[in-house]
Structures are given as C-alpha cells and as structure tokens.
N, C-alpha and C. Protein backbone atom coordinates (compact mmCIF):
# COMPACT_ATOMS: atom_id res chain seq x y z
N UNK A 1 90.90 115.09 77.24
CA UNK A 1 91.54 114.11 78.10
C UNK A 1 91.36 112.73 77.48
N UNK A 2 92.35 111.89 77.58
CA UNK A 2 92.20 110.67 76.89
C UNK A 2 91.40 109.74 77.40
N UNK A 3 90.65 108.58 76.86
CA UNK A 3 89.89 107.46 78.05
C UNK A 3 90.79 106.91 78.74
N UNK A 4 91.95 106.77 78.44
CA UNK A 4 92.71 106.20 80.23
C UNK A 4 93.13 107.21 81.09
N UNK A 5 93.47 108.71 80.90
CA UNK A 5 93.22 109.18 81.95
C UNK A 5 91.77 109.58 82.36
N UNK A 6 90.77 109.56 81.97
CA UNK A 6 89.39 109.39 82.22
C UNK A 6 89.16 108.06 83.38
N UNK A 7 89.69 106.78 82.92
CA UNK A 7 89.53 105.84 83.50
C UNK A 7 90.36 106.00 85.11
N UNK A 8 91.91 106.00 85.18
CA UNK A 8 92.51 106.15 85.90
C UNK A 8 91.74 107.01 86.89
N UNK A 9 91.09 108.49 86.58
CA UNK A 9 90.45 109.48 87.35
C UNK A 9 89.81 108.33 88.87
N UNK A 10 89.00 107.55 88.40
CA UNK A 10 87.77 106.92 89.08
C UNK A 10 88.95 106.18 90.01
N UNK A 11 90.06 106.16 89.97
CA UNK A 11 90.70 105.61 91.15
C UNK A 11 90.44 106.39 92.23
N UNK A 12 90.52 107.21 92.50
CA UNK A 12 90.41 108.80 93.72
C UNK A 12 89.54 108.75 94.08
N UNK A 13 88.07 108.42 93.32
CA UNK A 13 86.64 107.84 94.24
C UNK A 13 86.73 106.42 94.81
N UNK A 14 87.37 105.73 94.36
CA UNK A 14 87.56 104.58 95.10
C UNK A 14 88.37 104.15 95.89
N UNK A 15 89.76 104.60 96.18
CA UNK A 15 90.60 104.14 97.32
C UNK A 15 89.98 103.89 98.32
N UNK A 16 89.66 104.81 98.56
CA UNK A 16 88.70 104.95 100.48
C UNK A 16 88.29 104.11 100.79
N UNK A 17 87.19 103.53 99.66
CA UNK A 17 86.13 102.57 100.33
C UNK A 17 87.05 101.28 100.09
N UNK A 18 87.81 100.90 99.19
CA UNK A 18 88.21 99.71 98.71
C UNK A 18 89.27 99.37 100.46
N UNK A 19 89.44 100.11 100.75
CA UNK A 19 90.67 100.69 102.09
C UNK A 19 89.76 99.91 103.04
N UNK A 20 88.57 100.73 103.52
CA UNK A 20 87.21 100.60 104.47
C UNK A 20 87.09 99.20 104.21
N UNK A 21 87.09 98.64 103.40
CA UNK A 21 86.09 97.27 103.09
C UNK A 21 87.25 96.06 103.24
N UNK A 22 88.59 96.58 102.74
CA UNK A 22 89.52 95.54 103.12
C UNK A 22 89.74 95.51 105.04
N UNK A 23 89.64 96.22 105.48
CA UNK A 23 90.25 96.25 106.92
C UNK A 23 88.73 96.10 107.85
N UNK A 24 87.86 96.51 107.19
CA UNK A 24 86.33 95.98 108.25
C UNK A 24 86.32 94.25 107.73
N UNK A 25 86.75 93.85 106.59
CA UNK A 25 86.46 92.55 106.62
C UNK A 25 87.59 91.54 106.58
N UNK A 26 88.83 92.68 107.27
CA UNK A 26 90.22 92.06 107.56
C UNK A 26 90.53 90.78 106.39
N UNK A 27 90.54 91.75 104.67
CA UNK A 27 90.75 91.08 103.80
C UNK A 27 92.52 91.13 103.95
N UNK A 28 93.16 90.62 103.31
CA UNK A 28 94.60 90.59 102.87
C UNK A 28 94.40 91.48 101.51
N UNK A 29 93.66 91.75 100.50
CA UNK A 29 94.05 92.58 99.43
C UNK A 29 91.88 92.35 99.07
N UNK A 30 92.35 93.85 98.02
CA UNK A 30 90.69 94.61 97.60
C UNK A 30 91.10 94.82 96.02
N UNK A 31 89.87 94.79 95.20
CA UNK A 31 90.12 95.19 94.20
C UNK A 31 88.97 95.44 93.49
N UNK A 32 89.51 96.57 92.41
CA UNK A 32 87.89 96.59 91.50
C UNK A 32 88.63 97.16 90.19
N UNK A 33 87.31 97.06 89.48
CA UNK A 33 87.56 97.11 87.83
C UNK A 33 87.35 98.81 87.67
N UNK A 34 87.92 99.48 87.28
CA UNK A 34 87.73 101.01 86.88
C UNK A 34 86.95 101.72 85.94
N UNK A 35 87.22 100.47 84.80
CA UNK A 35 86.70 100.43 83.59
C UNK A 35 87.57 99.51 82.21
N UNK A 36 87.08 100.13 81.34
CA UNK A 36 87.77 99.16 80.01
C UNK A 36 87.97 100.02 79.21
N UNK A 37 89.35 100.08 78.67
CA UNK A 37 89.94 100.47 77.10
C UNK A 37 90.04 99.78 76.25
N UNK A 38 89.63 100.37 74.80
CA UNK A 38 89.23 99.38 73.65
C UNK A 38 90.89 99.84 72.74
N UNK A 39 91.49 99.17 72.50
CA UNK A 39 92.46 99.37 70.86
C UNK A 39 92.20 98.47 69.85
N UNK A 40 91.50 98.34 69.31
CA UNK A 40 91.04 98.08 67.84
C UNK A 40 90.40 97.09 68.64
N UNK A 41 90.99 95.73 68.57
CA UNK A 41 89.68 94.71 69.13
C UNK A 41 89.98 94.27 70.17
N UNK A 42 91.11 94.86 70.80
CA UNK A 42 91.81 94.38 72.04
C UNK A 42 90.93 95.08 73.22
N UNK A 43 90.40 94.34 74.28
CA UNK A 43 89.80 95.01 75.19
C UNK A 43 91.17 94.98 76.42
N UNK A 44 91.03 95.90 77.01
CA UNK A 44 92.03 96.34 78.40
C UNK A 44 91.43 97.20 79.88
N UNK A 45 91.30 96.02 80.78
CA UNK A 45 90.74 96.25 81.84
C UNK A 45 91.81 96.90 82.92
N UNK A 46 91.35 97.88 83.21
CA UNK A 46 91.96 98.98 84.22
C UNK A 46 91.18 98.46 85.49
N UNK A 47 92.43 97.77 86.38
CA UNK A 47 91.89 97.64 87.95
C UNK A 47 92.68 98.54 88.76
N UNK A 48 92.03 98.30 89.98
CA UNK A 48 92.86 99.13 91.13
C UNK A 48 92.63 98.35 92.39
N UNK A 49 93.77 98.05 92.96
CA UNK A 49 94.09 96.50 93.66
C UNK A 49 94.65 97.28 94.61
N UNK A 50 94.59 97.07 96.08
CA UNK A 50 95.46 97.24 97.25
C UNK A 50 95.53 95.95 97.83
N UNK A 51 96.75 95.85 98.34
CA UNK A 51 96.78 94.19 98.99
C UNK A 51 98.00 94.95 100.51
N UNK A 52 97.62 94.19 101.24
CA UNK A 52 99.01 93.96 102.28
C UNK A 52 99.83 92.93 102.68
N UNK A 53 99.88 92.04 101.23
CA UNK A 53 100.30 90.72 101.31
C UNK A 53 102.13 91.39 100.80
N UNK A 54 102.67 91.31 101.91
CA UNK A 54 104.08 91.73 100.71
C UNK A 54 104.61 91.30 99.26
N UNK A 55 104.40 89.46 99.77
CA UNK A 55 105.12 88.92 98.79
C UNK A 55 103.77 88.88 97.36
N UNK A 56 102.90 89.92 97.10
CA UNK A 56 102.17 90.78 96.13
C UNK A 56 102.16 92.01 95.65
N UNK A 57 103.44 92.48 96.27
CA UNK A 57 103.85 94.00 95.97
C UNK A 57 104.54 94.05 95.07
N UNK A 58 104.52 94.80 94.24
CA UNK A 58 105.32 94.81 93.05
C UNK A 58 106.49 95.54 92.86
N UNK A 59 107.43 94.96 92.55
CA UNK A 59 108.30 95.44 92.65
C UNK A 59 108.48 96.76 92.23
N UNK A 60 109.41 97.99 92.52
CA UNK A 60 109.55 99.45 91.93
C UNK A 60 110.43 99.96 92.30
N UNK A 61 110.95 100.67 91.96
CA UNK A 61 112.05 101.76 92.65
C UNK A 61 111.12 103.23 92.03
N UNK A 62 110.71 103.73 93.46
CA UNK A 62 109.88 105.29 93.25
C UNK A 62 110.81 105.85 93.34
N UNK A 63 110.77 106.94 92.26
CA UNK A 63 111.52 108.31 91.74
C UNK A 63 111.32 109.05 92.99
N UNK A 64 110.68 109.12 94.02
CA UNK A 64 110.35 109.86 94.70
C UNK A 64 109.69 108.88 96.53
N UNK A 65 110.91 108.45 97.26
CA UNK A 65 110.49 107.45 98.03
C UNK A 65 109.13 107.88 99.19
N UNK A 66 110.11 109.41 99.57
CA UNK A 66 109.03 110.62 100.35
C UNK A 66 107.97 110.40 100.52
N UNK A 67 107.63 110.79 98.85
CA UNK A 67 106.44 110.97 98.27
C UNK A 67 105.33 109.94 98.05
N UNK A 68 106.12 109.07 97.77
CA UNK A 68 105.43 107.33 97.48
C UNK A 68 104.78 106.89 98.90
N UNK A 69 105.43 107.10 100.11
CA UNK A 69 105.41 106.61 101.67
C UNK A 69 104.15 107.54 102.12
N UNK A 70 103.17 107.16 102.63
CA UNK A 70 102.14 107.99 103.51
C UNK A 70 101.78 107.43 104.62
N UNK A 71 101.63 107.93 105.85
CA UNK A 71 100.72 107.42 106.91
C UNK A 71 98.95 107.18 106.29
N UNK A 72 98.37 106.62 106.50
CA UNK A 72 97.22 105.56 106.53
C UNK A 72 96.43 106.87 107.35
C-alpha cells in the first residue's frame, strides 16, 4: 500500500471525534493533520477538515450525489 493511502487510512479513526469536538464546542469547522508525504524535498501535509461554513465548501460535482449525501 502506498504512504498516501496509508495516510488517508487515519481519516476513518478520526471523523468521529473531529465531528464530537466541533459540535460540543459549537465550532464552525475542525481539523487535523493526518500525516506528511515526502517527494524528494517537497514535504506534503495531508489534513482532514470538516467545516459547516458553506461559503468553505468546496466546490464538486459527486459522480455519485446518493452516495456523497448521509444523515449525521
């Protein structure tokens, strides 16, 4: 498995709490660092950010709207 899907993995332990910690401390958006990928000397920080600020949503068109949409 490559180090960014290694990295990416550690998102799935963290949603929850990043979720928990934005809405007990009625943040507008949560975030944390996952880890870091190296390409030669370039360092690249993998975060994972939830916000409920709209105008911070990024724009997308999901291949799959269904699927993208969940109840909370």
């Amino acid at each position: 498995m490559s180090g960014a899907r290694e990295i990416a993995e550690k998102a799935v332990d963290n949603i929850e709490e990043l979720l928990s910690d934005m809405f007990a401390g009625d943040y507008a958006d949560n975030e944390v660092s996952l880890g870091v990928l190296v390409s030669g000397k370039e360092e690249i920080q993998v975060q994972l950010k939830v916000t409920r600020s709209p105008s911070d949503f990024i724009d997308t068109d999901y291949s799959d709207w269904d699927a993208s949409i969940k109840q909370l």
